[in-house]
PDB file of N, CA and C in Angstrom:
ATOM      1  N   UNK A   1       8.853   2.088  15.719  1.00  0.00           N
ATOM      2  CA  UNK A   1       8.968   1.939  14.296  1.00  0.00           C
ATOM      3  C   UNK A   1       8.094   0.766  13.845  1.00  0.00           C
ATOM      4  N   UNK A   2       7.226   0.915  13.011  1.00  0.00           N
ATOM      5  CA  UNK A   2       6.549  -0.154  12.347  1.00  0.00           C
ATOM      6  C   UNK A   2       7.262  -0.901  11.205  1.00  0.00           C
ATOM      7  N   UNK A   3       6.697  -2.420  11.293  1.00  0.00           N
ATOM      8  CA  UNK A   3       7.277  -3.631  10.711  1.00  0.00           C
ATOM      9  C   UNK A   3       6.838  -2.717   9.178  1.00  0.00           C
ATOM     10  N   UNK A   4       7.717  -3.162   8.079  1.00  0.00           N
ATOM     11  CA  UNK A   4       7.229  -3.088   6.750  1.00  0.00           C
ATOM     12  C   UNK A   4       7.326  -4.817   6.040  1.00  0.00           C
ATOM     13  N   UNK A   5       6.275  -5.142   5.676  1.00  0.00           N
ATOM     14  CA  UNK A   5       6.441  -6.678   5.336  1.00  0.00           C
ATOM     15  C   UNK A   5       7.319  -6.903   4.126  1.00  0.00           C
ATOM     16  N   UNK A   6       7.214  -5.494   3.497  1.00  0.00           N
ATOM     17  CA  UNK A   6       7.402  -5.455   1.976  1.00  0.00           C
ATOM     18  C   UNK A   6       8.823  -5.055   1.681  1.00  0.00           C
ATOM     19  N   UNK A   7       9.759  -4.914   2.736  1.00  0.00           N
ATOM     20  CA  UNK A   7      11.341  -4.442   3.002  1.00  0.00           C
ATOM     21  C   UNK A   7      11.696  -5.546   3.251  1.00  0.00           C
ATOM     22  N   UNK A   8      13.313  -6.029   2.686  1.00  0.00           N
ATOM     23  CA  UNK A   8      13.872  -6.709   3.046  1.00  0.00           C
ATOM     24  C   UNK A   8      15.134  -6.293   3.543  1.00  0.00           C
ATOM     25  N   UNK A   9      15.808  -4.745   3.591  1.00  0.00           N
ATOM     26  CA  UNK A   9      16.632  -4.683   4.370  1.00  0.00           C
ATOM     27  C   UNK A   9      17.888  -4.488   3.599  1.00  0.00           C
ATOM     28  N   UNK A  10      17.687  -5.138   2.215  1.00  0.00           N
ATOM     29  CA  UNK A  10      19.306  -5.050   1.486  1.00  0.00           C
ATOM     30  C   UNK A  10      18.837  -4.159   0.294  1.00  0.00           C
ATOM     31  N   UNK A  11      19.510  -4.143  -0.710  1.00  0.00           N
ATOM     32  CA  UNK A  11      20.276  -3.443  -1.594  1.00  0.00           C
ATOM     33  C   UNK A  11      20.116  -3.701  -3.021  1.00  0.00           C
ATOM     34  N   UNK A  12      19.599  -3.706  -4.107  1.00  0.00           N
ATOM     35  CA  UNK A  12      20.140  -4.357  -5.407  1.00  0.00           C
ATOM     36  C   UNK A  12      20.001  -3.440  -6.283  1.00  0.00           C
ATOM     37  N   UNK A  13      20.670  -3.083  -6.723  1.00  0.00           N
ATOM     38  CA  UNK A  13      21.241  -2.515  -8.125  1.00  0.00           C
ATOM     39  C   UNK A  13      20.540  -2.614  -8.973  1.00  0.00           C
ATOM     40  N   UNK A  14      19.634  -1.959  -9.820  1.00  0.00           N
ATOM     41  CA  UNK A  14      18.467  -2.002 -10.901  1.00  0.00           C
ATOM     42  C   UNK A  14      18.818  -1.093 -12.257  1.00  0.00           C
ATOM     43  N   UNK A  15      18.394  -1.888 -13.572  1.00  0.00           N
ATOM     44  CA  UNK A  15      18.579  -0.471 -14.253  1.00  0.00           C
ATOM     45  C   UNK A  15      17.103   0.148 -14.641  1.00  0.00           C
ATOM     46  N   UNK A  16      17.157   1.299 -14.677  1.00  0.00           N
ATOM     47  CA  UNK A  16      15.368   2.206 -14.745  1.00  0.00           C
ATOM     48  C   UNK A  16      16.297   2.811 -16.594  1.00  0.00           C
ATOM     49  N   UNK A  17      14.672   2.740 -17.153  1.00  0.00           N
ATOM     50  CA  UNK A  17      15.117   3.976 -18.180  1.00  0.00           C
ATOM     51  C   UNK A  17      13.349   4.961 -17.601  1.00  0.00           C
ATOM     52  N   UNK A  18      13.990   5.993 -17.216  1.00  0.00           N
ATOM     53  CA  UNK A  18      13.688   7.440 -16.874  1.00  0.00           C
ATOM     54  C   UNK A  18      13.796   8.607 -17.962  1.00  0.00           C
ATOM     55  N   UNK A  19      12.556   9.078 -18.284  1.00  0.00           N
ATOM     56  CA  UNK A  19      12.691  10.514 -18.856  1.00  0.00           C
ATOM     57  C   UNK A  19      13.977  11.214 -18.296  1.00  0.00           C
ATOM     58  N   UNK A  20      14.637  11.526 -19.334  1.00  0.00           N
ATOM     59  CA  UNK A  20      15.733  12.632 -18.927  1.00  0.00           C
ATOM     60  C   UNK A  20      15.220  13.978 -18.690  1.00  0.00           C
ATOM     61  N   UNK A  21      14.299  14.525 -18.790  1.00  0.00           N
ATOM     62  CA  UNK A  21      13.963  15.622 -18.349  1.00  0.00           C
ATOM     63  C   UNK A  21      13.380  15.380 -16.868  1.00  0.00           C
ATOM     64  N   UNK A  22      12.704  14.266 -16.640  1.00  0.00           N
ATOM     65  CA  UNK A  22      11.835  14.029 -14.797  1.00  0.00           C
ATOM     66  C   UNK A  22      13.469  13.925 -14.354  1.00  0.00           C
ATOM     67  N   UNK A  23      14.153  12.922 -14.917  1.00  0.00           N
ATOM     68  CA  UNK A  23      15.592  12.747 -13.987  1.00  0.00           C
ATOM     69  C   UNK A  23      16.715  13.903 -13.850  1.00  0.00           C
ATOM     70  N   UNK A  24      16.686  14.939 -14.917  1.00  0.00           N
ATOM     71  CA  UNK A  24      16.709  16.480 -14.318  1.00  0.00           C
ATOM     72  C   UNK A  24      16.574  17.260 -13.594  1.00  0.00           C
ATOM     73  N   UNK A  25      14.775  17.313 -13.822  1.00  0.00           N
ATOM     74  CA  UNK A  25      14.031  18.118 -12.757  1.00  0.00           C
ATOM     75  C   UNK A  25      15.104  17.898 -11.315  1.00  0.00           C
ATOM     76  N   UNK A  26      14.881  15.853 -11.389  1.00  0.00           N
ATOM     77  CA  UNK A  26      14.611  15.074 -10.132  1.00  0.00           C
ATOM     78  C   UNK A  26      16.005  15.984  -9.301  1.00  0.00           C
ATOM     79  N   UNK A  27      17.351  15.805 -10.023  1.00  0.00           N
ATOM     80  CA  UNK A  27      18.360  16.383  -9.754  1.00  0.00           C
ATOM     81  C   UNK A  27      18.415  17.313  -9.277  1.00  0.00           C
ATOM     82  N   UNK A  28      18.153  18.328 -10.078  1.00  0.00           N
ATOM     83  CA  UNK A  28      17.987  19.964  -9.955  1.00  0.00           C
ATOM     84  C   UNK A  28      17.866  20.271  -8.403  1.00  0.00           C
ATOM     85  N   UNK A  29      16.631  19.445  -8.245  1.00  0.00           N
ATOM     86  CA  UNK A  29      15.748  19.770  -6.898  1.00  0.00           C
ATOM     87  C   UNK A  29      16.352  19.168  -5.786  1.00  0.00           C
ATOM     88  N   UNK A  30      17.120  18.312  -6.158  1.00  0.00           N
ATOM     89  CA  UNK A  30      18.146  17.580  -5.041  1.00  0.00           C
ATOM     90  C   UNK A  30      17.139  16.656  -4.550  1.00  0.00           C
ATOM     91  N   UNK A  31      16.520  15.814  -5.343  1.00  0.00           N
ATOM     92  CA  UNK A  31      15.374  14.916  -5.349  1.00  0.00           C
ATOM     93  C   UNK A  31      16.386  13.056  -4.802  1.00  0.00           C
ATOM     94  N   UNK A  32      16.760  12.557  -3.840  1.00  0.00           N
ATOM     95  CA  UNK A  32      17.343  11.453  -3.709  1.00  0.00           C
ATOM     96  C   UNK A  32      16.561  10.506  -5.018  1.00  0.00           C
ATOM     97  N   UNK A  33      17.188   9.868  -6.096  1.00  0.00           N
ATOM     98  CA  UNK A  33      16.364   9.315  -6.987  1.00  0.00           C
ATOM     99  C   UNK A  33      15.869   7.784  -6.772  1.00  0.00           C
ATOM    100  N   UNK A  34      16.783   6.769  -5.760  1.00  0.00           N
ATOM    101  CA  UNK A  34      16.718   5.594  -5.546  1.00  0.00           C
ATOM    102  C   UNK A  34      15.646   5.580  -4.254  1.00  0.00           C
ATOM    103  N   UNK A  35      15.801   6.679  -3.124  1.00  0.00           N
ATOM    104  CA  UNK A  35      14.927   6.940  -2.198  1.00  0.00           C
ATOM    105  C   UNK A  35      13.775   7.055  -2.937  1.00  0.00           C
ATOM    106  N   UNK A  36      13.268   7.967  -4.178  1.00  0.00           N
ATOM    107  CA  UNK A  36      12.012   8.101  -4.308  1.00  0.00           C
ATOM    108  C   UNK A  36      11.352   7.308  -5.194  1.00  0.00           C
ATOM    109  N   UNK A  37      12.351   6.589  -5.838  1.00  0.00           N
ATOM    110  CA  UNK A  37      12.105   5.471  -6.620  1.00  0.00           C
ATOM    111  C   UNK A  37      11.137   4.277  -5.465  1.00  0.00           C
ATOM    112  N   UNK A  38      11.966   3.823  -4.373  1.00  0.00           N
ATOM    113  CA  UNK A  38      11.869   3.323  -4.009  1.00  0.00           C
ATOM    114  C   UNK A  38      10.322   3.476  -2.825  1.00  0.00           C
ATOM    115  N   UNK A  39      10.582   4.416  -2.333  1.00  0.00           N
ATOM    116  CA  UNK A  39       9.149   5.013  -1.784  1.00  0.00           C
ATOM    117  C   UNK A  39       7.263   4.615  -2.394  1.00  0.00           C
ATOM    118  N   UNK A  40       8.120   5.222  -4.015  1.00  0.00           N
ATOM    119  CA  UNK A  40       6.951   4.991  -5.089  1.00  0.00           C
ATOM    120  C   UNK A  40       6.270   3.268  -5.320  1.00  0.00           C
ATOM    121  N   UNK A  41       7.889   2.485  -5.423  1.00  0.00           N
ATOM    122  CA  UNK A  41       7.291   1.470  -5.942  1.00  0.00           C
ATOM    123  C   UNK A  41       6.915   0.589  -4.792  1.00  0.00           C
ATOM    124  N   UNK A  42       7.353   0.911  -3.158  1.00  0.00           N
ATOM    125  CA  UNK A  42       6.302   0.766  -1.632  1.00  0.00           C
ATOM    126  C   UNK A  42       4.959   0.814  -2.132  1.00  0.00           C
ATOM    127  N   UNK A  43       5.064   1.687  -2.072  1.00  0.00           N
ATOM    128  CA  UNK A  43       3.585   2.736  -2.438  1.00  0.00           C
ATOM    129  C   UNK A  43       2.220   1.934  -3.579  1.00  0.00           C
ATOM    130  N   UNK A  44       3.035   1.675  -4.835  1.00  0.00           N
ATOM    131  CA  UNK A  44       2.465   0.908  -5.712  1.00  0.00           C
ATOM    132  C   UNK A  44       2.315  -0.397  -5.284  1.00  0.00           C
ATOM    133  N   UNK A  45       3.539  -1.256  -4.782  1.00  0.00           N
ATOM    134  CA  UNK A  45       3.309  -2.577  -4.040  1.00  0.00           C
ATOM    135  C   UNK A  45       1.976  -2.914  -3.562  1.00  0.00           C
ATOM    136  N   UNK A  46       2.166  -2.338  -2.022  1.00  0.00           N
ATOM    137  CA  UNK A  46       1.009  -2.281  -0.795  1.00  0.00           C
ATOM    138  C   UNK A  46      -0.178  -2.161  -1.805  1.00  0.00           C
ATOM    139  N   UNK A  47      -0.252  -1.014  -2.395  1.00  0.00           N
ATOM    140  CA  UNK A  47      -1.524  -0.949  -2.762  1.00  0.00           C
ATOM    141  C   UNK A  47      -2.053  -1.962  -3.717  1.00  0.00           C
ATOM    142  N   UNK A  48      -1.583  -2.373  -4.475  1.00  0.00           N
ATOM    143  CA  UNK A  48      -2.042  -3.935  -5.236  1.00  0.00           C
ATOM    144  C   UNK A  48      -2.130  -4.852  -4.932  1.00  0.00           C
ATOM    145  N   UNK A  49      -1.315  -5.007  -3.388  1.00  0.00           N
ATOM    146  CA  UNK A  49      -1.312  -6.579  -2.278  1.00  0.00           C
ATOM    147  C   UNK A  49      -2.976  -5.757  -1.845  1.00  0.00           C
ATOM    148  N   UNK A  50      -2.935  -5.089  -1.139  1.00  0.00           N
ATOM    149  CA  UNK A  50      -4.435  -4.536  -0.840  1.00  0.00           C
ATOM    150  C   UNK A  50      -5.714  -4.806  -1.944  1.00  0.00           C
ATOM    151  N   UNK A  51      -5.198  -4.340  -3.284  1.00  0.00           N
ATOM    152  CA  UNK A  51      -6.693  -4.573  -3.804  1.00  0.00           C
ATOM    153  C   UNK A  51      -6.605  -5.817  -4.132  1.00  0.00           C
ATOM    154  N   UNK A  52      -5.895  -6.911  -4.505  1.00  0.00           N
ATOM    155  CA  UNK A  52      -5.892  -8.309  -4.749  1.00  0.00           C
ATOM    156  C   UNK A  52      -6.164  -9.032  -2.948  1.00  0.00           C
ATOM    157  N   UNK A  53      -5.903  -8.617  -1.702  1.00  0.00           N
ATOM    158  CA  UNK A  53      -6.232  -9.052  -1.182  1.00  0.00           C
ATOM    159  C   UNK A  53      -8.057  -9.290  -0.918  1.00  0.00           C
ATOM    160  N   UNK A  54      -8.499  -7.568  -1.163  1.00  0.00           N
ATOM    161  CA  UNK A  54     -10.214  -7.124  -1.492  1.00  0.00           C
ATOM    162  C   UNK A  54     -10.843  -8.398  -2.267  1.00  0.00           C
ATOM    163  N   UNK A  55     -10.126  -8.229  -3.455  1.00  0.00           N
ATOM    164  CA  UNK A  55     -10.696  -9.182  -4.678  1.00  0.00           C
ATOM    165  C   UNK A  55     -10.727 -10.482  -4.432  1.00  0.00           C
ATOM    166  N   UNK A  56      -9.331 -11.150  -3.776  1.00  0.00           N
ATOM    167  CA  UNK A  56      -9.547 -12.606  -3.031  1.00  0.00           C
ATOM    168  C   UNK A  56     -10.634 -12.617  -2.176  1.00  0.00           C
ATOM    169  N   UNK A  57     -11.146 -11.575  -1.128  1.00  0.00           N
ATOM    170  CA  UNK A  57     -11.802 -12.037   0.082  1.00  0.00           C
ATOM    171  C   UNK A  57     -12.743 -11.415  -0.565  1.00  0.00           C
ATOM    172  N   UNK A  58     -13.545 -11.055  -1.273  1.00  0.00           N
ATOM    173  CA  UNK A  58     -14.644 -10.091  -1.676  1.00  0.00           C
ATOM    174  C   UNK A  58     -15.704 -10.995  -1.147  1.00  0.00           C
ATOM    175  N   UNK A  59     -16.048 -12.187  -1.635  1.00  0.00           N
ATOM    176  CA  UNK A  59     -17.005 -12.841  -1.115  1.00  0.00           C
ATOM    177  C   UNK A  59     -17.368 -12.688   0.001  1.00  0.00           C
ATOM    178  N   UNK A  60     -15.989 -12.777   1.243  1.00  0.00           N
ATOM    179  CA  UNK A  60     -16.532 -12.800   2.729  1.00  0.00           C
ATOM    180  C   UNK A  60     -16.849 -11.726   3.207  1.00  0.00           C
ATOM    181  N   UNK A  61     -16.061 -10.710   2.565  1.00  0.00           N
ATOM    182  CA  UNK A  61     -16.446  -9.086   2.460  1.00  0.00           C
ATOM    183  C   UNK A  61     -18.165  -8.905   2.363  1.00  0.00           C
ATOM    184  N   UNK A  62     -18.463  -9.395   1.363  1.00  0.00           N
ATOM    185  CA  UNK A  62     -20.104  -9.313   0.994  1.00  0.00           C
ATOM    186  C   UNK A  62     -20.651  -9.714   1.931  1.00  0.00           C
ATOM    187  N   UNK A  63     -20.553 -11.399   2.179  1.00  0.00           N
ATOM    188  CA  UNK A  63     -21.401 -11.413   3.636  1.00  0.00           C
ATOM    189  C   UNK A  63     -21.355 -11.074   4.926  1.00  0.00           C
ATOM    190  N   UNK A  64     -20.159 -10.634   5.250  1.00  0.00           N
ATOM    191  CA  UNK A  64     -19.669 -10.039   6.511  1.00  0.00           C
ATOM    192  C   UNK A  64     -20.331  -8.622   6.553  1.00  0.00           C
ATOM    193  N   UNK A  65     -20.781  -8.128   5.922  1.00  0.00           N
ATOM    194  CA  UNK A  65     -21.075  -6.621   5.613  1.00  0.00           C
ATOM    195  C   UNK A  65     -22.796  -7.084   5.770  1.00  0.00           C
ATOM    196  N   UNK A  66     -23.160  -8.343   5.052  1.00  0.00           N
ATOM    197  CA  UNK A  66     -24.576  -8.369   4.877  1.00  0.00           C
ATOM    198  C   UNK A  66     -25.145  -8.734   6.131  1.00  0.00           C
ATOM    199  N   UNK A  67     -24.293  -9.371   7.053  1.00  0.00           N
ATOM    200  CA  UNK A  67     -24.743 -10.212   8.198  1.00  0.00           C
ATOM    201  C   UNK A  67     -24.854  -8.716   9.315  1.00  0.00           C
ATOM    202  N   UNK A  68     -23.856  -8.094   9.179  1.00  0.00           N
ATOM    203  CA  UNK A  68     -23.590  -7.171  10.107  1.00  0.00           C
ATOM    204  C   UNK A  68     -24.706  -6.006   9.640  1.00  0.00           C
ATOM    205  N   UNK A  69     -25.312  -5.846   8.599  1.00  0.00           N
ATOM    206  CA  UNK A  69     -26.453  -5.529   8.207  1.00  0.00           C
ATOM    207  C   UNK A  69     -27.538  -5.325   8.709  1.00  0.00           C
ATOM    208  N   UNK A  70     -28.194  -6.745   8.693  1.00  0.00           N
ATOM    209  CA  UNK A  70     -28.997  -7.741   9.637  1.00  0.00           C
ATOM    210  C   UNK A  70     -29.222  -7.444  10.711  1.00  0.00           C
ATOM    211  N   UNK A  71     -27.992  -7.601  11.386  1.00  0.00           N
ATOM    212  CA  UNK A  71     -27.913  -8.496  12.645  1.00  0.00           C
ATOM    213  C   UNK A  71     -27.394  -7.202  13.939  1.00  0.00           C
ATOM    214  N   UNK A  72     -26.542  -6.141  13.155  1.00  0.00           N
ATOM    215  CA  UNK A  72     -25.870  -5.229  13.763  1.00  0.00           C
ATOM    216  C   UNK A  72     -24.787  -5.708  14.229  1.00  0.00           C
ATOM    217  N   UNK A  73     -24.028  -4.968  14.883  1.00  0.00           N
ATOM    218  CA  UNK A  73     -22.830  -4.963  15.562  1.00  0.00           C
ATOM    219  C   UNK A  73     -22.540  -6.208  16.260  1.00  0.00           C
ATOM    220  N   UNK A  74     -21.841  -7.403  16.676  1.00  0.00           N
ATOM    221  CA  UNK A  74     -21.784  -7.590  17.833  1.00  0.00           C
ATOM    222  C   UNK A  74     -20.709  -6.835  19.056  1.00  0.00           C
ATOM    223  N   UNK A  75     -21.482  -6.864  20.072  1.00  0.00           N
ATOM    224  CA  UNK A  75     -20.864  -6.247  21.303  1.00  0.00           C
ATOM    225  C   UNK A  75     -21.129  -4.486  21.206  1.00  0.00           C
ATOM    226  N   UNK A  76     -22.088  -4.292  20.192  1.00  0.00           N
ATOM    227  CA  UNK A  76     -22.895  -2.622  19.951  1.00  0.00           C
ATOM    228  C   UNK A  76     -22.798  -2.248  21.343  1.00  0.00           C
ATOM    229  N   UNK A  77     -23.219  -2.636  22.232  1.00  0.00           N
ATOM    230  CA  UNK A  77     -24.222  -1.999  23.399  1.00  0.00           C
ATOM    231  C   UNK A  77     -23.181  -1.704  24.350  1.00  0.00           C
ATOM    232  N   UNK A  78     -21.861  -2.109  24.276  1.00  0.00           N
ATOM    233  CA  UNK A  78     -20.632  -1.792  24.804  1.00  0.00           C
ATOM    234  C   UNK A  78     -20.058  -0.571  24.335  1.00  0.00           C
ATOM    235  N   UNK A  79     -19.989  -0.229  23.317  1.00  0.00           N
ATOM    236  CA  UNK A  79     -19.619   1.079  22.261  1.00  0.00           C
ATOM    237  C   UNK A  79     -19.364   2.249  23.379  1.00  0.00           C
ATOM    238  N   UNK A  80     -18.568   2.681  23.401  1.00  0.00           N
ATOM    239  CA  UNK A  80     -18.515   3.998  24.084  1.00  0.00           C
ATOM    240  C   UNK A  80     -18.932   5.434  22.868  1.00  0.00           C
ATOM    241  N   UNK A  81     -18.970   4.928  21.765  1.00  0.00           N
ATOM    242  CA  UNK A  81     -19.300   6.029  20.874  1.00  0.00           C
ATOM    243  C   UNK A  81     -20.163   5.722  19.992  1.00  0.00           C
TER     244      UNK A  81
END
């Protein structure tokens, strides 16, 4: 099982205001609503720690990309592929 950084393991009670028709559907379909709530806003998390992490490091991003450019790989000639 992989670590999730972004879980803490407990519980808290939230209030959502939800379209009553998506929270229908959600029902209908036997959709768990706190499970997929919760899935989603994983989902949204990660991905904004990700692009704010991009945007913090972009700089080293640029030259790390430019050097490796240059310069190629190090340890290329080892590559099995």
């Amino acid at each position: 099982m992989r670590h999730d950084p972004i879980s803490s393991g407990k519980r808290k009670a939230v209030n959502l205001s939800i379209d009553s028709g998506v929270i229908a559907a959600a029902r209908e379909a036997g959709i768990n609503l706190s499970q997929t709530c919760e899935a989603a806003l994983r989902t949204a998390a990660k991905a904004e720690r990700d692009r704010q992490w991009a945007e913090d490091n972009r700089e080293w991003i640029e030259a790390n990309n430019a050097w490796v450019e240059k310069n190629g790989l190090p340890l290329e000639k080892y590559r099995l592929f």
